[in-house]
PDB file of N, CA and C in Angstrom:
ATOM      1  N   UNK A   1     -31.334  24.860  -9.163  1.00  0.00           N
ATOM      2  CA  UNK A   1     -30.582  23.647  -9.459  1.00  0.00           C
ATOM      3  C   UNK A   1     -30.381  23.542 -10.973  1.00  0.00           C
ATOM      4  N   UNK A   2     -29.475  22.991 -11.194  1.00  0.00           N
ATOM      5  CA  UNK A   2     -29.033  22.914 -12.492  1.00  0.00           C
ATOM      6  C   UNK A   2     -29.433  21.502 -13.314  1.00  0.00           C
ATOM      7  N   UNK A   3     -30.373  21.884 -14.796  1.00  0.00           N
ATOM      8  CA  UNK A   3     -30.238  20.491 -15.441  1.00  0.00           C
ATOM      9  C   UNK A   3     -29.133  20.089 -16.104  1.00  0.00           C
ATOM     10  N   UNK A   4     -29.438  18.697 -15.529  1.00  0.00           N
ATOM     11  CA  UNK A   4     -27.802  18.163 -15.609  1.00  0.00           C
ATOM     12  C   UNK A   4     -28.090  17.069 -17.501  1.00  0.00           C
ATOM     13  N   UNK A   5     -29.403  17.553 -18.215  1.00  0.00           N
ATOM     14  CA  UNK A   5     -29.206  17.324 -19.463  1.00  0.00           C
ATOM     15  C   UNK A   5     -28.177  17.825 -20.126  1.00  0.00           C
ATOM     16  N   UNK A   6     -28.091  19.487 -19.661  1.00  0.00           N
ATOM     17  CA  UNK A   6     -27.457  20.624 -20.766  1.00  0.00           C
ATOM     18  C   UNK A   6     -25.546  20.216 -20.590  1.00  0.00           C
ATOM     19  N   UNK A   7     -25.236  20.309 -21.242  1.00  0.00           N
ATOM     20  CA  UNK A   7     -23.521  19.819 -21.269  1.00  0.00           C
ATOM     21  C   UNK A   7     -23.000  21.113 -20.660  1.00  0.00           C
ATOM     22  N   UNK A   8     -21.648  20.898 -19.884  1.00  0.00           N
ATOM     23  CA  UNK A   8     -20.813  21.594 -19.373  1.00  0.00           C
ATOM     24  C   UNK A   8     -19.502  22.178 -20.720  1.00  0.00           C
ATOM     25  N   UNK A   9     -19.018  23.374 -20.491  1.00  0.00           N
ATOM     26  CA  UNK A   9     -18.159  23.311 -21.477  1.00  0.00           C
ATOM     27  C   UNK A   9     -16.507  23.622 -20.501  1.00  0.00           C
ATOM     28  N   UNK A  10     -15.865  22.941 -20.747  1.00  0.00           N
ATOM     29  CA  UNK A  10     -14.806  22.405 -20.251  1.00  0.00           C
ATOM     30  C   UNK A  10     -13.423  22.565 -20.288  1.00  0.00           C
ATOM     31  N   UNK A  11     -12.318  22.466 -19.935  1.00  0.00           N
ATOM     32  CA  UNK A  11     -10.667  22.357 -20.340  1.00  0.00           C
ATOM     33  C   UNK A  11     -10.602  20.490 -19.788  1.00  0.00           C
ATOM     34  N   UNK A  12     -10.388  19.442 -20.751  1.00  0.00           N
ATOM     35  CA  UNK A  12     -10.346  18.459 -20.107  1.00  0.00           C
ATOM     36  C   UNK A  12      -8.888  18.485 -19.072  1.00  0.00           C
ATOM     37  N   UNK A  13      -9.467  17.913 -18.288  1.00  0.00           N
ATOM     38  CA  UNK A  13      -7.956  17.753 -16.978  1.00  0.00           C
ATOM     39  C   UNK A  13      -6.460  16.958 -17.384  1.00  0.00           C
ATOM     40  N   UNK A  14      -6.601  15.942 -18.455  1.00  0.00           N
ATOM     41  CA  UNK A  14      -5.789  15.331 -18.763  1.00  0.00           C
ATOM     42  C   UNK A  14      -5.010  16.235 -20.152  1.00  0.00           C
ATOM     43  N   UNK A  15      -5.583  16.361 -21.084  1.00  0.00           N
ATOM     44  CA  UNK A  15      -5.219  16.428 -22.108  1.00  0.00           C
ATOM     45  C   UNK A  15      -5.320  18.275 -22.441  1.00  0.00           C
ATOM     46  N   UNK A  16      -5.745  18.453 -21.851  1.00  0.00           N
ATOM     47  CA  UNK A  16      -5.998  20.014 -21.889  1.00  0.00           C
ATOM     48  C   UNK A  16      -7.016  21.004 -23.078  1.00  0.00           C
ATOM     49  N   UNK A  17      -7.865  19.759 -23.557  1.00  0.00           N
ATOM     50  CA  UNK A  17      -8.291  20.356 -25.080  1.00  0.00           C
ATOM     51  C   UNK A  17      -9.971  20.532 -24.607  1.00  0.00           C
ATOM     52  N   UNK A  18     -10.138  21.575 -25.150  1.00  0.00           N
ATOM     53  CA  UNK A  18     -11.850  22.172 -25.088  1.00  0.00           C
ATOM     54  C   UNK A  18     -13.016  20.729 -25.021  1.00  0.00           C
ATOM     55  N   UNK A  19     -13.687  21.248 -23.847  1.00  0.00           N
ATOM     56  CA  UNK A  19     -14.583  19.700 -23.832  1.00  0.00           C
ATOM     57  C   UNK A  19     -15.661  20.346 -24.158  1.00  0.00           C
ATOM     58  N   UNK A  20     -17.122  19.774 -24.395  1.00  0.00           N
ATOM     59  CA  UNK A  20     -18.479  19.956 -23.998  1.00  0.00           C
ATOM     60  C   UNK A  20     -18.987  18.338 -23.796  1.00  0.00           C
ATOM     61  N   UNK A  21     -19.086  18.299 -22.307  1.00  0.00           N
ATOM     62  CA  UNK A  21     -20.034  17.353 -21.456  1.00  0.00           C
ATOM     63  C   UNK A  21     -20.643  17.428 -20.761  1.00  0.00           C
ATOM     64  N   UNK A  22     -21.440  16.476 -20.318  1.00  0.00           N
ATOM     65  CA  UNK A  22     -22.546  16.504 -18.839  1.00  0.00           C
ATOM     66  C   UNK A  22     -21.699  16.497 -17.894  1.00  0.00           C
ATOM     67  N   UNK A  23     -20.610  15.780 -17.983  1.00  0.00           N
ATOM     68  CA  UNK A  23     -19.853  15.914 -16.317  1.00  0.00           C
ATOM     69  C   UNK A  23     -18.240  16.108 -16.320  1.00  0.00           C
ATOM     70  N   UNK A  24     -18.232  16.781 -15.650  1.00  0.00           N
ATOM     71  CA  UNK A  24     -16.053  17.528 -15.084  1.00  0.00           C
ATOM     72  C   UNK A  24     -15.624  15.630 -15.521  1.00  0.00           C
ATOM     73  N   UNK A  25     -14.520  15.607 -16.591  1.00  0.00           N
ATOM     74  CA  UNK A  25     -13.752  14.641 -15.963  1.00  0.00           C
ATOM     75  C   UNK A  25     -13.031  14.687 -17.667  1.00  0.00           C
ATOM     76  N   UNK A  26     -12.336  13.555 -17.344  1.00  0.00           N
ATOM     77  CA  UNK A  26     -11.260  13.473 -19.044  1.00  0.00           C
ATOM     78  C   UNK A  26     -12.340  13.246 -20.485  1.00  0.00           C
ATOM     79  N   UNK A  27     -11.952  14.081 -20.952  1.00  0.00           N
ATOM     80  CA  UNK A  27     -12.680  13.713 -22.783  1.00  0.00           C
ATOM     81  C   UNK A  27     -13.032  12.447 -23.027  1.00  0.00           C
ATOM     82  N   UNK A  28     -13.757  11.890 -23.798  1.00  0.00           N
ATOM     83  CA  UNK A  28     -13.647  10.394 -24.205  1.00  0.00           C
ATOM     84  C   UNK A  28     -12.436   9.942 -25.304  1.00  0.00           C
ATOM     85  N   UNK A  29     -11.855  10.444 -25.639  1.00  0.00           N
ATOM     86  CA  UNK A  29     -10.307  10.124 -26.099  1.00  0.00           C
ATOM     87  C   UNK A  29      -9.721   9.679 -25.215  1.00  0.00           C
ATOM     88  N   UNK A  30      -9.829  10.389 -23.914  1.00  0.00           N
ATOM     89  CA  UNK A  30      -8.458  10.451 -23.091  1.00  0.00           C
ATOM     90  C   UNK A  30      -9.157   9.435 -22.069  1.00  0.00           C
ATOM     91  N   UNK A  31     -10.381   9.228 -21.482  1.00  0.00           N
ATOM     92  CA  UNK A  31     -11.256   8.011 -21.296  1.00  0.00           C
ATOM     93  C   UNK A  31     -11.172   6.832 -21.777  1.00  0.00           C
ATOM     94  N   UNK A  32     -11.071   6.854 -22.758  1.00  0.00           N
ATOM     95  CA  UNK A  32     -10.782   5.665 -23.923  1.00  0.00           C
ATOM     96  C   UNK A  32      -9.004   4.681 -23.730  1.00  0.00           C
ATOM     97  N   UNK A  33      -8.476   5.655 -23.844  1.00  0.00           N
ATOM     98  CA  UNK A  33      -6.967   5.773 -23.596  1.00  0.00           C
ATOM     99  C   UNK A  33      -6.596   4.768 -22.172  1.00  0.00           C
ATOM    100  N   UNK A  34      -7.017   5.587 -21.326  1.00  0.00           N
ATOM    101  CA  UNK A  34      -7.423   5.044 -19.581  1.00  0.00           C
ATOM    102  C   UNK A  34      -7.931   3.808 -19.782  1.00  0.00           C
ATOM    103  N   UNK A  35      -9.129   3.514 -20.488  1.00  0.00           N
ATOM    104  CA  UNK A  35      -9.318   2.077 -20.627  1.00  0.00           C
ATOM    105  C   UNK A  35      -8.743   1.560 -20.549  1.00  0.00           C
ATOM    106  N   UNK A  36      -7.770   1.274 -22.232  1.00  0.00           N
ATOM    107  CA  UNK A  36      -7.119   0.487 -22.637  1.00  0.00           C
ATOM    108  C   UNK A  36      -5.913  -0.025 -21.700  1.00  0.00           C
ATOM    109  N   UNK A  37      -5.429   1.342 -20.791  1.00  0.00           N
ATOM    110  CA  UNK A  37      -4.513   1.313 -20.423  1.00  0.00           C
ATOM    111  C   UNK A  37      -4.291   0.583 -18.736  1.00  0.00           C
ATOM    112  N   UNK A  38      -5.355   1.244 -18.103  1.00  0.00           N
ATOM    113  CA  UNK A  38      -5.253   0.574 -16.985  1.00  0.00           C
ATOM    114  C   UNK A  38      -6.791  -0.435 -16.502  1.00  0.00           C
ATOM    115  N   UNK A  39      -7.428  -0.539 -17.469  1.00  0.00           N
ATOM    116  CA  UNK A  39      -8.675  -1.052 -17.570  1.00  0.00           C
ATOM    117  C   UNK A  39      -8.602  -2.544 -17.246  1.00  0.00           C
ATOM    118  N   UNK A  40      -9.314  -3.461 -16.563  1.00  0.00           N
ATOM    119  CA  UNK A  40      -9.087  -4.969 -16.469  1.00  0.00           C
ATOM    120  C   UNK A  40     -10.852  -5.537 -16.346  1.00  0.00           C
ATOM    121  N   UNK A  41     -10.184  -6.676 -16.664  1.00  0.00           N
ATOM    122  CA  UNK A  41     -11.974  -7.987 -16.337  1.00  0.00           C
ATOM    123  C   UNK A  41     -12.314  -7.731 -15.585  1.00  0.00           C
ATOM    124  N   UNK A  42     -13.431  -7.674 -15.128  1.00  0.00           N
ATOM    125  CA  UNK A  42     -14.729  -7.929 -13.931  1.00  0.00           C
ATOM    126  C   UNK A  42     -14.122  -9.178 -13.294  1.00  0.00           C
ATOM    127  N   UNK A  43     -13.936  -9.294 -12.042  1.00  0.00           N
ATOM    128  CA  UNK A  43     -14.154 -10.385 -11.275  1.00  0.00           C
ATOM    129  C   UNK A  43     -14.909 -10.840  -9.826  1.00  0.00           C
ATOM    130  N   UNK A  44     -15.382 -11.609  -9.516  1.00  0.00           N
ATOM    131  CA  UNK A  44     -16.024 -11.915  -8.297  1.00  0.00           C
ATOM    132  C   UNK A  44     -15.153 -12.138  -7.273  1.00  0.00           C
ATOM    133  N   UNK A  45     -15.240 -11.318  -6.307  1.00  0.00           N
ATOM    134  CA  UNK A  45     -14.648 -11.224  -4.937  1.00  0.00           C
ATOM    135  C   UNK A  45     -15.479 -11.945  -4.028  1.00  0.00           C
ATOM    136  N   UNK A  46     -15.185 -13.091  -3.396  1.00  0.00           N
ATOM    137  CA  UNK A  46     -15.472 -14.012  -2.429  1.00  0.00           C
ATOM    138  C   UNK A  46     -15.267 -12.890  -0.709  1.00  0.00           C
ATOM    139  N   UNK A  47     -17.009 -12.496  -0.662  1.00  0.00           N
ATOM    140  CA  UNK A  47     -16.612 -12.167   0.903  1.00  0.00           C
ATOM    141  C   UNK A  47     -16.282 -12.724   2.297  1.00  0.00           C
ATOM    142  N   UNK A  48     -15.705 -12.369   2.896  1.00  0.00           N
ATOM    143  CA  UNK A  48     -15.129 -13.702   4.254  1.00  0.00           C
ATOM    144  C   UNK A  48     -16.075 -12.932   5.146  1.00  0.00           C
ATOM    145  N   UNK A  49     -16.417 -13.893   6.150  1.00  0.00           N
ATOM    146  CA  UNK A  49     -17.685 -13.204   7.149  1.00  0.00           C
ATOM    147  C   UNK A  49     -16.498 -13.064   8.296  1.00  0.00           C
ATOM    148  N   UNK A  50     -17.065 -11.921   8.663  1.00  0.00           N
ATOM    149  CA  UNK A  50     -15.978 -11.287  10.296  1.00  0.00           C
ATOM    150  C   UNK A  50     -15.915 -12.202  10.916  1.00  0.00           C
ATOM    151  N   UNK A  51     -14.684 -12.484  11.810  1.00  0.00           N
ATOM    152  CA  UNK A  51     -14.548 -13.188  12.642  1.00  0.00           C
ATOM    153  C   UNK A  51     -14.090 -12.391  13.726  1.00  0.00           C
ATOM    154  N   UNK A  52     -14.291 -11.932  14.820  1.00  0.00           N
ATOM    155  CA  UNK A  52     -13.091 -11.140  16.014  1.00  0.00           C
ATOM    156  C   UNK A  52     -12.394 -12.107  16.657  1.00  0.00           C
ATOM    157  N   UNK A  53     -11.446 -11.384  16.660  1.00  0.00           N
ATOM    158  CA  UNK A  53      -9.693 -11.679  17.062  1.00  0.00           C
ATOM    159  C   UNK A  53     -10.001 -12.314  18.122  1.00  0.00           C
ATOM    160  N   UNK A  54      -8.847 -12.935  18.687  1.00  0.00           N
ATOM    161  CA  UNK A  54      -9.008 -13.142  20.103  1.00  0.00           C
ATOM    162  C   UNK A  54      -8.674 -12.520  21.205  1.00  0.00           C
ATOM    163  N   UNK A  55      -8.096 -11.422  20.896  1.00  0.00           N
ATOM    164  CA  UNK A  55      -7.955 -10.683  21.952  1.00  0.00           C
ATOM    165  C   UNK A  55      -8.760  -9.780  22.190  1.00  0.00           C
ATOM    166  N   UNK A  56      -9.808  -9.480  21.566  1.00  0.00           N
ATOM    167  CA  UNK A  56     -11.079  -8.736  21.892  1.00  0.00           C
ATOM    168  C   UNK A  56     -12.094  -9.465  22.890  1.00  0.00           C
ATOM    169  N   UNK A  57     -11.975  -8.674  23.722  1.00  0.00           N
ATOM    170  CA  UNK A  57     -13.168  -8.894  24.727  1.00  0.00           C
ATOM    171  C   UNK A  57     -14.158  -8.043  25.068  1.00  0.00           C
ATOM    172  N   UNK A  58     -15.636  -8.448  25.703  1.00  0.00           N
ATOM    173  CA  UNK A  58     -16.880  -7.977  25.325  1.00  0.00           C
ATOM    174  C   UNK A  58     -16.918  -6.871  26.120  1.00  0.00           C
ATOM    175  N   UNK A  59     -17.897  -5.883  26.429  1.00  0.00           N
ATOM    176  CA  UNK A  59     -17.414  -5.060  26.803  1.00  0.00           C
ATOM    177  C   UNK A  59     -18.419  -5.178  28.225  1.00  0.00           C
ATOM    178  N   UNK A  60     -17.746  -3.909  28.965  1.00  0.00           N
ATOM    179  CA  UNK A  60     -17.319  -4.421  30.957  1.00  0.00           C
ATOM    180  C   UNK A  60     -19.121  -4.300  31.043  1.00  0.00           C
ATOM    181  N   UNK A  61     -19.609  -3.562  30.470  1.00  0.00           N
ATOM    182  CA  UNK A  61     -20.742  -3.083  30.768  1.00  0.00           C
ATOM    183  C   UNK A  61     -22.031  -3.765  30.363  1.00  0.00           C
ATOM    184  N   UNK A  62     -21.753  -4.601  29.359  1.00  0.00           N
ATOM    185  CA  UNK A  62     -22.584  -5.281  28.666  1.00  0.00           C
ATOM    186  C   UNK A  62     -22.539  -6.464  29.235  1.00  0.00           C
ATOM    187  N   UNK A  63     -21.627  -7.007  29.763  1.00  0.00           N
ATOM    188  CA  UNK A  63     -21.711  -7.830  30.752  1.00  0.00           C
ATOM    189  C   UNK A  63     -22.167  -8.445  32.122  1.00  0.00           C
ATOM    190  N   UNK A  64     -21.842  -6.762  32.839  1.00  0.00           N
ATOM    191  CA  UNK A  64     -22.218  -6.860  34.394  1.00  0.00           C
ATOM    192  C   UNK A  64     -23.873  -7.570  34.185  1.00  0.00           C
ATOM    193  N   UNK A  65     -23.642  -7.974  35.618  1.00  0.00           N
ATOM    194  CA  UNK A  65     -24.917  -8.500  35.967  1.00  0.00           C
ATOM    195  C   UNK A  65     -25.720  -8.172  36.883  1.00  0.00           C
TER     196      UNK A  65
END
């Protein structure tokens, strides 16, 4: 297994320029960039608790008696 201290040396995917990192993915330039660019606030998502439809019915077997 490989330690994943030692840096990888790289072609970044975006930008095409020599990397050395711990992990496959865009340079921190081109990371940085991505931020700015499609990056947004943190927000809290309100979860809704399941409800089933009404046309679901229970099933034949779980039923019988």
């Amino acid at each position: 297994m490989d330690d994943l201290s030692t840096p990888l040396e790289f072609e970044c995917p975006r930008c095409h320029e020599a990397v050395e990192a711990r992990f496959y993915g865009p340079c921190d330039g081109c990371r940085a960039q991505l931020r700015a660019a499609l990056g947004g606030d943190a927000r809290e998502v309100e979860a809704v608790e399941y409800e089933p439809k009404m046309n679901v019915t229970p099933n034949a077997v779980a039923t019988k008696d």
